[in-house]
C-alpha atoms as a PDB file:
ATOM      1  CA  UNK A   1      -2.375  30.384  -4.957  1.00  0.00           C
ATOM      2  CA  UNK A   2      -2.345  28.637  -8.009  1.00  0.00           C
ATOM      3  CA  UNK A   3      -1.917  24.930  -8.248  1.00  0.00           C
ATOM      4  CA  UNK A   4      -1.294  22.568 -10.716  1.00  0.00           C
ATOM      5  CA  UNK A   5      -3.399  18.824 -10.783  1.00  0.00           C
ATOM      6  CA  UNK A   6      -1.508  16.138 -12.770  1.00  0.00           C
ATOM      7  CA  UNK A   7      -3.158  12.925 -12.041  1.00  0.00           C
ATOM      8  CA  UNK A   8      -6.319  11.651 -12.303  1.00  0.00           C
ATOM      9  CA  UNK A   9      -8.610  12.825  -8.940  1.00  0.00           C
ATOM     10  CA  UNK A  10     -11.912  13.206  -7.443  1.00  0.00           C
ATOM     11  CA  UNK A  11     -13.739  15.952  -8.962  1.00  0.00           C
ATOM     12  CA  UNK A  12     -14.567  17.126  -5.805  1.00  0.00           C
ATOM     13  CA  UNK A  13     -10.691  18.498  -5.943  1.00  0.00           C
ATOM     14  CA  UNK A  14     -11.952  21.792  -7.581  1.00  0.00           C
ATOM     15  CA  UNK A  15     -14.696  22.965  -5.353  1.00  0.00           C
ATOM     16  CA  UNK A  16     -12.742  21.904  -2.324  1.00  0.00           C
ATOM     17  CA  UNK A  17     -10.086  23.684  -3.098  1.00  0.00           C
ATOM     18  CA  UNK A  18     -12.051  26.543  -4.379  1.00  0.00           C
ATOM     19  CA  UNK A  19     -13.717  27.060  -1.103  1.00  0.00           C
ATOM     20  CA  UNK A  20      -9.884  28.024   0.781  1.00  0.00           C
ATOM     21  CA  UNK A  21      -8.906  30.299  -2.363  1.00  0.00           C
ATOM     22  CA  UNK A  22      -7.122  28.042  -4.038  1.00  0.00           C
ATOM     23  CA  UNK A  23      -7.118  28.293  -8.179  1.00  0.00           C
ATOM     24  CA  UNK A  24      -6.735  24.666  -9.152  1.00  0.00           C
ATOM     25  CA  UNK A  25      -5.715  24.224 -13.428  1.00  0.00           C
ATOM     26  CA  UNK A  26      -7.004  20.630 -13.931  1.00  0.00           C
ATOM     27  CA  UNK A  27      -4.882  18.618 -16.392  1.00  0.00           C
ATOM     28  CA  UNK A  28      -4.708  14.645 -15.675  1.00  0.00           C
ATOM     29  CA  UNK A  29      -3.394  13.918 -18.915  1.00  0.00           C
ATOM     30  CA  UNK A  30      -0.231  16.272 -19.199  1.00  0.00           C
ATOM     31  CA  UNK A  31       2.748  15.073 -19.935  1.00  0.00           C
ATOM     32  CA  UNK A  32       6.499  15.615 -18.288  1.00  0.00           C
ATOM     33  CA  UNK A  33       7.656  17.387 -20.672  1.00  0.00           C
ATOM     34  CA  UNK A  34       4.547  19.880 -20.279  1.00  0.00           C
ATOM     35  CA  UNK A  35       4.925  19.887 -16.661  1.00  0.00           C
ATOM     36  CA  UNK A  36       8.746  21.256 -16.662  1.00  0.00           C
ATOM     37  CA  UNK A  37       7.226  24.071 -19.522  1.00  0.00           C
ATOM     38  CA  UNK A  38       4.861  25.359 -16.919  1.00  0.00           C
ATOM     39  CA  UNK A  39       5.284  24.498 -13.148  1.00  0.00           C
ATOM     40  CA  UNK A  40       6.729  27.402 -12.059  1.00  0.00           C
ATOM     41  CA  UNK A  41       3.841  28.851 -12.532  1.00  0.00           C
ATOM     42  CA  UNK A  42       2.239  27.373 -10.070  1.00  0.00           C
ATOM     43  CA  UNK A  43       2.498  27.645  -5.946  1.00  0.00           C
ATOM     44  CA  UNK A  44       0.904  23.896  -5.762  1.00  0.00           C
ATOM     45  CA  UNK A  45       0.886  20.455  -7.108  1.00  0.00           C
ATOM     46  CA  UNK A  46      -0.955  17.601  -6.947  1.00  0.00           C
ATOM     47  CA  UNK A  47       0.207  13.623  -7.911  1.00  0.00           C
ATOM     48  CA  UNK A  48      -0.675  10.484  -7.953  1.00  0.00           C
ATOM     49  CA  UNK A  49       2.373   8.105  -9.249  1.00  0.00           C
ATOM     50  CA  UNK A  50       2.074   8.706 -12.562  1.00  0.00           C
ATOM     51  CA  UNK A  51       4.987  11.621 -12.754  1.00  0.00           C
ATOM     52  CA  UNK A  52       8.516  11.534 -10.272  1.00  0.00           C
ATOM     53  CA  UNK A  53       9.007  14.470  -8.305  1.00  0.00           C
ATOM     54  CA  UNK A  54      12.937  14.456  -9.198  1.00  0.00           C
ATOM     55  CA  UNK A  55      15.518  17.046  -8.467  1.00  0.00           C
ATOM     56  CA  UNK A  56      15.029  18.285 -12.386  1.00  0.00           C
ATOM     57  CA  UNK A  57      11.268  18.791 -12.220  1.00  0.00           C
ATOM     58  CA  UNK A  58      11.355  20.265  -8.833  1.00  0.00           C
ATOM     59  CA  UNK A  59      14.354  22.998 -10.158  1.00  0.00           C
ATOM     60  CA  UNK A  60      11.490  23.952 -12.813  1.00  0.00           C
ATOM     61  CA  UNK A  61       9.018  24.660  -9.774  1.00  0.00           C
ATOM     62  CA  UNK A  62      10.857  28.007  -9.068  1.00  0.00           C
ATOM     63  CA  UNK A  63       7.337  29.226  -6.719  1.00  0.00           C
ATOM     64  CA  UNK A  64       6.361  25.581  -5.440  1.00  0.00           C
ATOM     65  CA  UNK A  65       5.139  25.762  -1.748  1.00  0.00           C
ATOM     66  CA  UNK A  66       3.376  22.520  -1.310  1.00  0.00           C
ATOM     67  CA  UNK A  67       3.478  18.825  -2.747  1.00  0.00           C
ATOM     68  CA  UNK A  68       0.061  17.193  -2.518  1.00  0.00           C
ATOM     69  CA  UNK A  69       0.233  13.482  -2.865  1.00  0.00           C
ATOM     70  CA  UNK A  70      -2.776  12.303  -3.444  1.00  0.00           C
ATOM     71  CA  UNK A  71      -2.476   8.371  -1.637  1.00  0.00           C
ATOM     72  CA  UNK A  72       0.621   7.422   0.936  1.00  0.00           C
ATOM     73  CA  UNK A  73       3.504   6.410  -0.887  1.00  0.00           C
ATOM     74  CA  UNK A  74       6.465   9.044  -1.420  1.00  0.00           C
ATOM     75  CA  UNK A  75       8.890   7.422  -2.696  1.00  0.00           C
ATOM     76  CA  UNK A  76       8.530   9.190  -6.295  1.00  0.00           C
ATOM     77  CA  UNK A  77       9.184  12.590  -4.771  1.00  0.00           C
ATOM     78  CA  UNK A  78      13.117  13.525  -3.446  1.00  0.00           C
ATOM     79  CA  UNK A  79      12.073  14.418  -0.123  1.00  0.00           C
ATOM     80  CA  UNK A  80      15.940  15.499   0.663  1.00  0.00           C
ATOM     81  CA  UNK A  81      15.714  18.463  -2.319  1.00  0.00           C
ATOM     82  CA  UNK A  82      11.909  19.236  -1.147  1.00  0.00           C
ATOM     83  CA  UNK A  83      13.161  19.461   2.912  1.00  0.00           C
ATOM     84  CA  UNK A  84      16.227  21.765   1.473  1.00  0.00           C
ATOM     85  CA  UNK A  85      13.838  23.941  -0.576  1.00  0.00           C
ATOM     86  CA  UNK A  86      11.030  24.447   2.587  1.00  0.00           C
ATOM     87  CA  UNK A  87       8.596  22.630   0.341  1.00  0.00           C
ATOM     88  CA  UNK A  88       5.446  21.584   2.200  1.00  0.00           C
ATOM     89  CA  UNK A  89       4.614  17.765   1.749  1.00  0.00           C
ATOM     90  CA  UNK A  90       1.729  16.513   2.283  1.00  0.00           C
ATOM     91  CA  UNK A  91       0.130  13.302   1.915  1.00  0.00           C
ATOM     92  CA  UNK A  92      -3.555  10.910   2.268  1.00  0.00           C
ATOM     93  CA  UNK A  93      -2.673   8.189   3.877  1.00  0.00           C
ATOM     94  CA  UNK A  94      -5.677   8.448   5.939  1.00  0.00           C
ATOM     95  CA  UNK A  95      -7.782   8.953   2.899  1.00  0.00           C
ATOM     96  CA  UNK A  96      -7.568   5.273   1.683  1.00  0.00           C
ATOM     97  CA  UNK A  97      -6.650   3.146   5.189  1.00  0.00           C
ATOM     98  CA  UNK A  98      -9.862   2.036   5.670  1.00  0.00           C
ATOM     99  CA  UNK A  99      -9.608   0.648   2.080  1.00  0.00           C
ATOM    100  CA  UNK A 100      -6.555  -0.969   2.559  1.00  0.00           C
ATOM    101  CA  UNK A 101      -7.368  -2.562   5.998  1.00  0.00           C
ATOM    102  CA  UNK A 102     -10.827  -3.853   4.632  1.00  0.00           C
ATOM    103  CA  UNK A 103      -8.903  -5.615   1.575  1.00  0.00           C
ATOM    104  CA  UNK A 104      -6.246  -7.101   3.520  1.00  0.00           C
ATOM    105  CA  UNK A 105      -9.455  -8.473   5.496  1.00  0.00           C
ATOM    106  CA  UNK A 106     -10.971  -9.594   2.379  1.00  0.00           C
ATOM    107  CA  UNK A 107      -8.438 -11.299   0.965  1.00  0.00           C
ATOM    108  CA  UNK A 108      -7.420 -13.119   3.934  1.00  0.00           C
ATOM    109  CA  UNK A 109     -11.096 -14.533   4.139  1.00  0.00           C
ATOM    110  CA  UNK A 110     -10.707 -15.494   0.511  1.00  0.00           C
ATOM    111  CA  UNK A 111      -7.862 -17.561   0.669  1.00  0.00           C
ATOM    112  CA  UNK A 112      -8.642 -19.336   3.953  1.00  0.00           C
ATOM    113  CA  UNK A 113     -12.373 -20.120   3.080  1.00  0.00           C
ATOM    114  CA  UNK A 114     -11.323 -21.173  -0.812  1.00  0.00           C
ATOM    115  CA  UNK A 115     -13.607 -18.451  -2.069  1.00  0.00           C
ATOM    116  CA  UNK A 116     -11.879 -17.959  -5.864  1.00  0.00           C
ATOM    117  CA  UNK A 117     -11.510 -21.569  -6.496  1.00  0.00           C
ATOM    118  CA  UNK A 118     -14.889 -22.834  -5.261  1.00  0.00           C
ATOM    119  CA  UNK A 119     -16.408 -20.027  -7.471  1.00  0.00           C
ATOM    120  CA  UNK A 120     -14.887 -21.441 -10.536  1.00  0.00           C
ATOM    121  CA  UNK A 121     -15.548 -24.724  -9.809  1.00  0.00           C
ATOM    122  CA  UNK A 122     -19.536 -24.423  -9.361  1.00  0.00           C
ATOM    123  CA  UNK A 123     -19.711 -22.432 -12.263  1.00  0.00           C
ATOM    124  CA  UNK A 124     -18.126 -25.364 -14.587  1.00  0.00           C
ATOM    125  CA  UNK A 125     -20.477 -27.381 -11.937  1.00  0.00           C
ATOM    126  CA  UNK A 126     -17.705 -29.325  -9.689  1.00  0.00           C
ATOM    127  CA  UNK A 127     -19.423 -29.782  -6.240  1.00  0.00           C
ATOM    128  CA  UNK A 128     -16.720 -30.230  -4.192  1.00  0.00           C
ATOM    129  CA  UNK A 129     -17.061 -29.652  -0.646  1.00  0.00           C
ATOM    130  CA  UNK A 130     -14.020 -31.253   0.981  1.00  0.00           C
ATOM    131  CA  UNK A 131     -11.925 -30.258  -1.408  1.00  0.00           C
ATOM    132  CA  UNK A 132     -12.938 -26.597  -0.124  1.00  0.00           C
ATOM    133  CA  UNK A 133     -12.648 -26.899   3.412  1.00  0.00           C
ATOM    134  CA  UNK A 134     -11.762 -23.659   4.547  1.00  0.00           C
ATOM    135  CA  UNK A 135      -9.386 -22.398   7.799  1.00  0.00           C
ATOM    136  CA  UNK A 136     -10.898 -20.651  10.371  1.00  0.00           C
ATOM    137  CA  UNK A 137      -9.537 -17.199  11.638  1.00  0.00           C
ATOM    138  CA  UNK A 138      -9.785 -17.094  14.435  1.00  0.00           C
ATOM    139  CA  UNK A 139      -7.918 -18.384  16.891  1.00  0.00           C
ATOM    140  CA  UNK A 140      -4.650 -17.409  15.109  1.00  0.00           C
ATOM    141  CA  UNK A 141      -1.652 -14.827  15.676  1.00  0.00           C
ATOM    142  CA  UNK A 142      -1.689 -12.089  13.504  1.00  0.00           C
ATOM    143  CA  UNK A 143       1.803 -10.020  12.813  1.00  0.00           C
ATOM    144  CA  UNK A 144       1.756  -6.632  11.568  1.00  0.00           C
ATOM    145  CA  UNK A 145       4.764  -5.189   9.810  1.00  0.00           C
ATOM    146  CA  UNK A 146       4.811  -1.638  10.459  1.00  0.00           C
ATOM    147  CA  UNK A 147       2.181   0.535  12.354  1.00  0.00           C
ATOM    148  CA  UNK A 148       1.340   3.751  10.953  1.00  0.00           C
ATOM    149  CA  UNK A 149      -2.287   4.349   9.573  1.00  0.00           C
ATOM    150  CA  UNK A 150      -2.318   1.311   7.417  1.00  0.00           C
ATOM    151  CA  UNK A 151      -1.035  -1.011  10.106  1.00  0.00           C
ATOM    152  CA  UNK A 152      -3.537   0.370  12.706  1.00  0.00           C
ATOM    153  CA  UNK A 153      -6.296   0.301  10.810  1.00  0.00           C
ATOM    154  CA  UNK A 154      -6.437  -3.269   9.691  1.00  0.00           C
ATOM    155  CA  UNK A 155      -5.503  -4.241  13.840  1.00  0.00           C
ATOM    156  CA  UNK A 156      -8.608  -2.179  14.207  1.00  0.00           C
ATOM    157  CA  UNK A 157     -10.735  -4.574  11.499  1.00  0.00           C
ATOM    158  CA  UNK A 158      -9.232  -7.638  13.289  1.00  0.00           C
ATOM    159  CA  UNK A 159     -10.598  -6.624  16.521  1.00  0.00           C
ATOM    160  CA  UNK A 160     -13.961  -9.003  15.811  1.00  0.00           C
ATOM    161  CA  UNK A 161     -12.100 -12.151  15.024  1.00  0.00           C
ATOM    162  CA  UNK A 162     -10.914 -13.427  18.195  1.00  0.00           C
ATOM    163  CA  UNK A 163      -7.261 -13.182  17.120  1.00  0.00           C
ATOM    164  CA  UNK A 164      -4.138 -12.189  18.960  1.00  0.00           C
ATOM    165  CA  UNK A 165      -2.549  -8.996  17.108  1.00  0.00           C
ATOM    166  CA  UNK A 166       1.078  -8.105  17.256  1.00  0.00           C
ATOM    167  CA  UNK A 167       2.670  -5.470  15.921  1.00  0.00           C
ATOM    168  CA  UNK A 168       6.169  -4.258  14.936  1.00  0.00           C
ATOM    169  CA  UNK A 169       7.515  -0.745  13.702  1.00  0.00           C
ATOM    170  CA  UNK A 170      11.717   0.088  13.617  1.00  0.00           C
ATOM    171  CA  UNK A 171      10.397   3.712  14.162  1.00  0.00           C
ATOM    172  CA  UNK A 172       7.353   3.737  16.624  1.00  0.00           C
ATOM    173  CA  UNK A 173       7.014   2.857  20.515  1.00  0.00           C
ATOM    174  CA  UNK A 174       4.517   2.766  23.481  1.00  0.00           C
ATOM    175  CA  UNK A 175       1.865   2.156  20.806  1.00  0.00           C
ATOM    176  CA  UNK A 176       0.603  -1.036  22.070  1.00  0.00           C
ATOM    177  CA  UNK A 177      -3.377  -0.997  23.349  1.00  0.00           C
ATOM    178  CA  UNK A 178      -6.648  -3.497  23.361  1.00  0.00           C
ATOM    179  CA  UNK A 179      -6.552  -3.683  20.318  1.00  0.00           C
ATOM    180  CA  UNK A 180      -2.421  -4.853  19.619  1.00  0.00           C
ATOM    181  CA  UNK A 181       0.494  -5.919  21.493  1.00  0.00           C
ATOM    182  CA  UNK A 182       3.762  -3.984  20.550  1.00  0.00           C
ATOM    183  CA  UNK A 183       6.456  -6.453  19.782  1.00  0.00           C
ATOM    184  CA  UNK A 184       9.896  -6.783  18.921  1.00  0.00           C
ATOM    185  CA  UNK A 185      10.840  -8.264  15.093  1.00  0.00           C
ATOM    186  CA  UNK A 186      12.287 -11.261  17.174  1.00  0.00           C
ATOM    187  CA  UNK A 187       8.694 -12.059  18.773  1.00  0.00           C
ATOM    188  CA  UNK A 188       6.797 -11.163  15.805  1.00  0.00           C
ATOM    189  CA  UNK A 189       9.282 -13.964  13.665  1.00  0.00           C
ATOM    190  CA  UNK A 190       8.928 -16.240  16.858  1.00  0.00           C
ATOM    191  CA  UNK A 191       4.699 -15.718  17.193  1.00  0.00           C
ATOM    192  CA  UNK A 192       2.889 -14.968  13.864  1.00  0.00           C
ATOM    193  CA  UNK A 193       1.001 -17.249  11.786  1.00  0.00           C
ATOM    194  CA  UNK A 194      -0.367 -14.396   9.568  1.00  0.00           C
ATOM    195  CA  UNK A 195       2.209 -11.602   8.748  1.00  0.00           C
ATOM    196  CA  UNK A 196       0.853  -8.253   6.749  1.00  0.00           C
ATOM    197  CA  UNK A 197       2.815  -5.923   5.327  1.00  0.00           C
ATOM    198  CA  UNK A 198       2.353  -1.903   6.267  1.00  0.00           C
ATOM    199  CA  UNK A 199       5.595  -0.305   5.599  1.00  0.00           C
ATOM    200  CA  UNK A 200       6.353   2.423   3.041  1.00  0.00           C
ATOM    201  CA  UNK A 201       9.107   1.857   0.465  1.00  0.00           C
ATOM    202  CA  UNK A 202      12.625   3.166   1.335  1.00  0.00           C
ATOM    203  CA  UNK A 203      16.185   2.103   0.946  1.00  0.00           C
ATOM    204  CA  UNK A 204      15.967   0.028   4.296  1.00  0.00           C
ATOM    205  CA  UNK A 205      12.259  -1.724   3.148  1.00  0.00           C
ATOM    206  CA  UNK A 206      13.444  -2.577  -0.286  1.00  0.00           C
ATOM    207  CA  UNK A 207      13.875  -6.517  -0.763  1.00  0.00           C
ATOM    208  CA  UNK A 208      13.654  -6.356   3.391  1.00  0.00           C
ATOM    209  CA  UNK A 209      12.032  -9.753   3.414  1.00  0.00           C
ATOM    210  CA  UNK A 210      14.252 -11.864   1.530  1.00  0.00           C
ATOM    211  CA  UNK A 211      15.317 -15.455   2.788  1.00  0.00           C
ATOM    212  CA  UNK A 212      17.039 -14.757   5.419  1.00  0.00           C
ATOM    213  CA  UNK A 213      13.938 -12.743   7.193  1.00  0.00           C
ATOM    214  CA  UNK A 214      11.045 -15.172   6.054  1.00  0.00           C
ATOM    215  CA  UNK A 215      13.469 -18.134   6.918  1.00  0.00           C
ATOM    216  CA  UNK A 216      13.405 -16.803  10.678  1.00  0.00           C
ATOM    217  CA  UNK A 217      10.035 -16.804  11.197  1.00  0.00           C
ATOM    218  CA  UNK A 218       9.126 -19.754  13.531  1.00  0.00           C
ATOM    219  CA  UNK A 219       5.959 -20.857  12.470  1.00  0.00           C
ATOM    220  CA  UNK A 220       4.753 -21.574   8.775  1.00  0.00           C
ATOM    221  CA  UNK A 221       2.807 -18.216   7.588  1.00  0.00           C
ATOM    222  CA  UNK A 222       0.144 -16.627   5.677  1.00  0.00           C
ATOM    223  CA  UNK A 223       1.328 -13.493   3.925  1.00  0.00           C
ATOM    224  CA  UNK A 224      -0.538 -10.379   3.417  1.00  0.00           C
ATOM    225  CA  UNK A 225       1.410  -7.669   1.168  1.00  0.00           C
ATOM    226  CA  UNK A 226      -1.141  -4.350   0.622  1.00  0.00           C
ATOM    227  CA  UNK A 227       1.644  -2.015   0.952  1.00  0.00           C
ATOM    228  CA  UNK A 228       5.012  -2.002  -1.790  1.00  0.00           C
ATOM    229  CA  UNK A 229       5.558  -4.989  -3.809  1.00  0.00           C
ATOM    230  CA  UNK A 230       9.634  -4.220  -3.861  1.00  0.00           C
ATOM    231  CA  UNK A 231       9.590  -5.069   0.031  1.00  0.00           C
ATOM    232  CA  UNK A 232       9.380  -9.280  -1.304  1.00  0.00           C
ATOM    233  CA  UNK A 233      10.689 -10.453  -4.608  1.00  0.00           C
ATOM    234  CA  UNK A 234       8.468 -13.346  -6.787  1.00  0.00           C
ATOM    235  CA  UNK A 235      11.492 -15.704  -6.564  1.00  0.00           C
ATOM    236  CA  UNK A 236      11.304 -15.087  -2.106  1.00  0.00           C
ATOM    237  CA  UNK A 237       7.734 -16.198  -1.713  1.00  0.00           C
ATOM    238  CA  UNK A 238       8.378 -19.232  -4.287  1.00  0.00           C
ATOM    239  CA  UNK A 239      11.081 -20.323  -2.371  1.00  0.00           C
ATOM    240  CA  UNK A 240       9.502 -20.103   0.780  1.00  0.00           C
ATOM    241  CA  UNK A 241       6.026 -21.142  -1.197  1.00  0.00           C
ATOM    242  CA  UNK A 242       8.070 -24.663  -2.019  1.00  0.00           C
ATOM    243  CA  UNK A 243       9.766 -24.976   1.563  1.00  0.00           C
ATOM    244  CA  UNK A 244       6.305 -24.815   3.110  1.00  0.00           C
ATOM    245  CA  UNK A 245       7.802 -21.421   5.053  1.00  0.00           C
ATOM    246  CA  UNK A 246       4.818 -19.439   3.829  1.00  0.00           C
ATOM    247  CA  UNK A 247       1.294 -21.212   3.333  1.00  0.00           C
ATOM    248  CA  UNK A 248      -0.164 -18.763   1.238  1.00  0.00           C
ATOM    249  CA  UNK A 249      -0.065 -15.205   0.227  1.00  0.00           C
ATOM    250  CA  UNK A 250      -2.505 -12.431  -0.739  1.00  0.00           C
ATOM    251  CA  UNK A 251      -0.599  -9.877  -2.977  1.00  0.00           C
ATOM    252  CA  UNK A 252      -2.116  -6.581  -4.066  1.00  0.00           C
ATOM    253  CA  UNK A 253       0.985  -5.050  -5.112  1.00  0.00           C
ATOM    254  CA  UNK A 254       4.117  -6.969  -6.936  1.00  0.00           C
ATOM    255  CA  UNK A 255       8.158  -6.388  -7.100  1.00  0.00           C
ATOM    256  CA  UNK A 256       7.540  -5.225 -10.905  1.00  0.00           C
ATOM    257  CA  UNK A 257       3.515  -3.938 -11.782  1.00  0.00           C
ATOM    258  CA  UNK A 258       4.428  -3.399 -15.282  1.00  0.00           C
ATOM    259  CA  UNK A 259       3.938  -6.945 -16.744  1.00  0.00           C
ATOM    260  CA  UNK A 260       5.463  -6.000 -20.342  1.00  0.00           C
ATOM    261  CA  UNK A 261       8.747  -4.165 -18.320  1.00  0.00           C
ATOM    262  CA  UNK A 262       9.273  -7.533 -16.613  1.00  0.00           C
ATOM    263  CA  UNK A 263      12.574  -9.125 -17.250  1.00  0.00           C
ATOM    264  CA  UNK A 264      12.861 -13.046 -18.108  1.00  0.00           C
ATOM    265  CA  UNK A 265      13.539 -13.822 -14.586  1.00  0.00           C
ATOM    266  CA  UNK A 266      10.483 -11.926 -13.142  1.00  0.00           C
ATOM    267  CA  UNK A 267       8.454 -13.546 -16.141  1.00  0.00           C
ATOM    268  CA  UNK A 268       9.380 -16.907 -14.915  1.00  0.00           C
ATOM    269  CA  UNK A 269       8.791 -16.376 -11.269  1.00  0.00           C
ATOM    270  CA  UNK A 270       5.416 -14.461 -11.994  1.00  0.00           C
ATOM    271  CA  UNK A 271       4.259 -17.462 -13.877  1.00  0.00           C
ATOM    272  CA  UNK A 272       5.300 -19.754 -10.849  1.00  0.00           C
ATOM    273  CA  UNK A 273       3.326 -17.902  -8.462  1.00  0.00           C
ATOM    274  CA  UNK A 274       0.118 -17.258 -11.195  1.00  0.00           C
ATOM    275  CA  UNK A 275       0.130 -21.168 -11.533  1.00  0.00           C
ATOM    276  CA  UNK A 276      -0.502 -21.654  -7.700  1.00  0.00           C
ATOM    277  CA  UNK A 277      -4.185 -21.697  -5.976  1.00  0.00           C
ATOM    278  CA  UNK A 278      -2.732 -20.550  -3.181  1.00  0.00           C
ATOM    279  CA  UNK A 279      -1.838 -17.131  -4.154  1.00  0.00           C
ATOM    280  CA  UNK A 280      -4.538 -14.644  -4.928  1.00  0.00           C
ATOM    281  CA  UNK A 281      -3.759 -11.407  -7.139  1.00  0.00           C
ATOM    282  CA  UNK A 282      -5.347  -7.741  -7.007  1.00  0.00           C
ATOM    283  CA  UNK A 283      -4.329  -4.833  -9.182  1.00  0.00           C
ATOM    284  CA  UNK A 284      -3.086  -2.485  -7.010  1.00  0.00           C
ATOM    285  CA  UNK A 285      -6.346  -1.713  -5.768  1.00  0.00           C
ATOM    286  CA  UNK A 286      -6.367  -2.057  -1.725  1.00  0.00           C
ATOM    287  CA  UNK A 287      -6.973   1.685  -1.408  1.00  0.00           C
ATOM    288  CA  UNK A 288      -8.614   2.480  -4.368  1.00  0.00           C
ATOM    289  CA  UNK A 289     -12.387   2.565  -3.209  1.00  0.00           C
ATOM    290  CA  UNK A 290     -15.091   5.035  -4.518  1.00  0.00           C
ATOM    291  CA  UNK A 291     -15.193   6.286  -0.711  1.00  0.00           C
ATOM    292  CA  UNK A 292     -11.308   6.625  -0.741  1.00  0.00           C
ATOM    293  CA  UNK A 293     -10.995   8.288  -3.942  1.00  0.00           C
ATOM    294  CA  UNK A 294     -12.896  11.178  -2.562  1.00  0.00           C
ATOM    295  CA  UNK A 295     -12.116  11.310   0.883  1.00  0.00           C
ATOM    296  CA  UNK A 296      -8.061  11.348  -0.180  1.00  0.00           C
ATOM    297  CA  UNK A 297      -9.404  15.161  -1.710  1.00  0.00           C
ATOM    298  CA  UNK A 298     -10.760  15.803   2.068  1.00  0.00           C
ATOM    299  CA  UNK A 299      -7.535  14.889   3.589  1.00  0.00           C
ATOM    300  CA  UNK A 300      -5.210  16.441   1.452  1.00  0.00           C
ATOM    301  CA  UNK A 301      -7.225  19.722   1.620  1.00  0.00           C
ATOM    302  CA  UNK A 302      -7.619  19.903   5.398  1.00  0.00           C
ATOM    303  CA  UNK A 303      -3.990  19.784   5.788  1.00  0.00           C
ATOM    304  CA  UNK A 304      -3.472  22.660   2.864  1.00  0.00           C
ATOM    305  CA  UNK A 305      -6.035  24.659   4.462  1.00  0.00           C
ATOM    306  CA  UNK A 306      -4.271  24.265   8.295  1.00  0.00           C
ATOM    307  CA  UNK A 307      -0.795  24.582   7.175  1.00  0.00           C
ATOM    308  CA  UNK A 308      -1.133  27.756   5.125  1.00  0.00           C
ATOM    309  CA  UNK A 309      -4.082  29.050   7.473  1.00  0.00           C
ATOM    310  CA  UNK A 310      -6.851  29.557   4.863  1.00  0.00           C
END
């Protein structure tokens, strides 16, 4: 088979694929309009985010028999059209969940313990120690929204903290162990202190936790969001950042990631949350590790290899 790459990857991509017979044309900096020109020449294809797998690119893949998304979220890719057309789709989610439970983790730590601002303020040399007292983790009820790899791998990180872990998940049951207590959304609103976010993006996740939601929650909360930044708009957390309802939050993904797309409203509320020191920022980057970024290749290419049998 012949597959196309269109995204930035691993090199270990090529050998990998090389070793189950697989001819892989390597070109991260095509453009759509290239892609439609030449995809049905191709059995395979591999993304990132950069390109949507719509209904009129897909058409153009006349000989496509696998998708290879190269990270977990699929909500570029009309997986209605690629069902109907016996399309194989395959995803990494356990390529980068190590990643993303380790930063959720991290940042956490960060925010509790003052880490950011206490950096800042020795290097302009302010020495102030009470004014960094940090929160202690453990001790504390930890909600998680959504179990599927993410969701059990940062219970899994947890599991030295001396924290009670509950989980929810619309779609999963009987999953509760030592390491996490299965729970309805009514327990986990009632229970959590912390609440981090491990859902994929779909019609029913998008803008899920608006007022309403975070309003039922019984106890103030720390919020972790590693997964889609559409599941919570800016102007939700500042609300609930002003009414106390949320204490903090650690956001590696936002409602719009394309700060010169935003419109004046998400400017305004961006700037609101930016201005707070109890709100820390990453770049998208909770899976993106140097171990991730090559094992995602592994993944991807084990499934290829059992699905077709090579």
């Amino acid at each position: 088979m012949k597959v196309l790459i269109i995204d930035e990857m691993h090199k270990s991509i090529i050998t990998l694929l090389e070793e189950i017979n697989l001819k892989a044309d390597y070109r991260p900096l095509i453009k759509r309009e290239e892609i439609l020109e030449i995809i049905d020449g191709y059995e395979g294809i591999f993304i990132r985010s950069k390109t949507s797998m719509d209904r009129e690119l897909l058409e153009k893949g006349k000989n496509l028999k696998f998708i290879a998304r190269a990270g977990a979220g699929l909500e570029k890719i009309d997986q209605d059209y690629v069902k109907s057309r016996n399309i194989e789709l395959f995803h990494a989610a356990k390529g980068n969940r190590d990643a993303v439970a380790e930063q959720a983790i991290g940042g956490l730590l960060a925010l509790f313990n003052h880490l950011l601002k206490a950096d800042r303020e020795v290097r302009k040399g302010v020495w102030d120690r009470e004014g960094n007292r940090g929160i202690e983790l453990k001790g504390k009820t930890v909600g998680i929204f959504g179990y599927g790899n993410m969701g059990k791998a940062f219970a899994k990180r947890l599991k030295g903290f001396d924290v009670e872990v509950l989980a929810y998940d619309k779609y999963k049951s009987g999953f509760g162990d030592r390491d996490v207590k299965e729970v309805s959304m009514e327990e986990l609103q009632e229970k959590a202190e912390i609440l981090s976010i491990h859902v994929p993006l779909t019609d029913e996740t998008r803008m899920f936790f608006d007022d309403k939601v975070i309003s039922g929650f019984k106890k103030p909360i720390w919020l972790i969001n590693t997964a889609r930044g559409e599941v919570i708009s800016f102007s939700s957390i500042n609300r609930a950042l002003d009414k106390g309802q949320i204490l903090g939050a650690i956001l590696d993904v936002l409602e719009n990631e394309k700060f010169d797309q935003f419109t004046p409203a998400q400017k305004e509320e961006f700037d609101r949350l930016a201005s707070r020191e109890n709100v820390l920022f990453t770049p998208h980057v909770a899976g993106w590790t140097f171990e991730s970024y090559e094992k995602i290749n592994e993944v991807l290419v084990k499934q290829i290899r059992k699905k077709f049998g090579l």
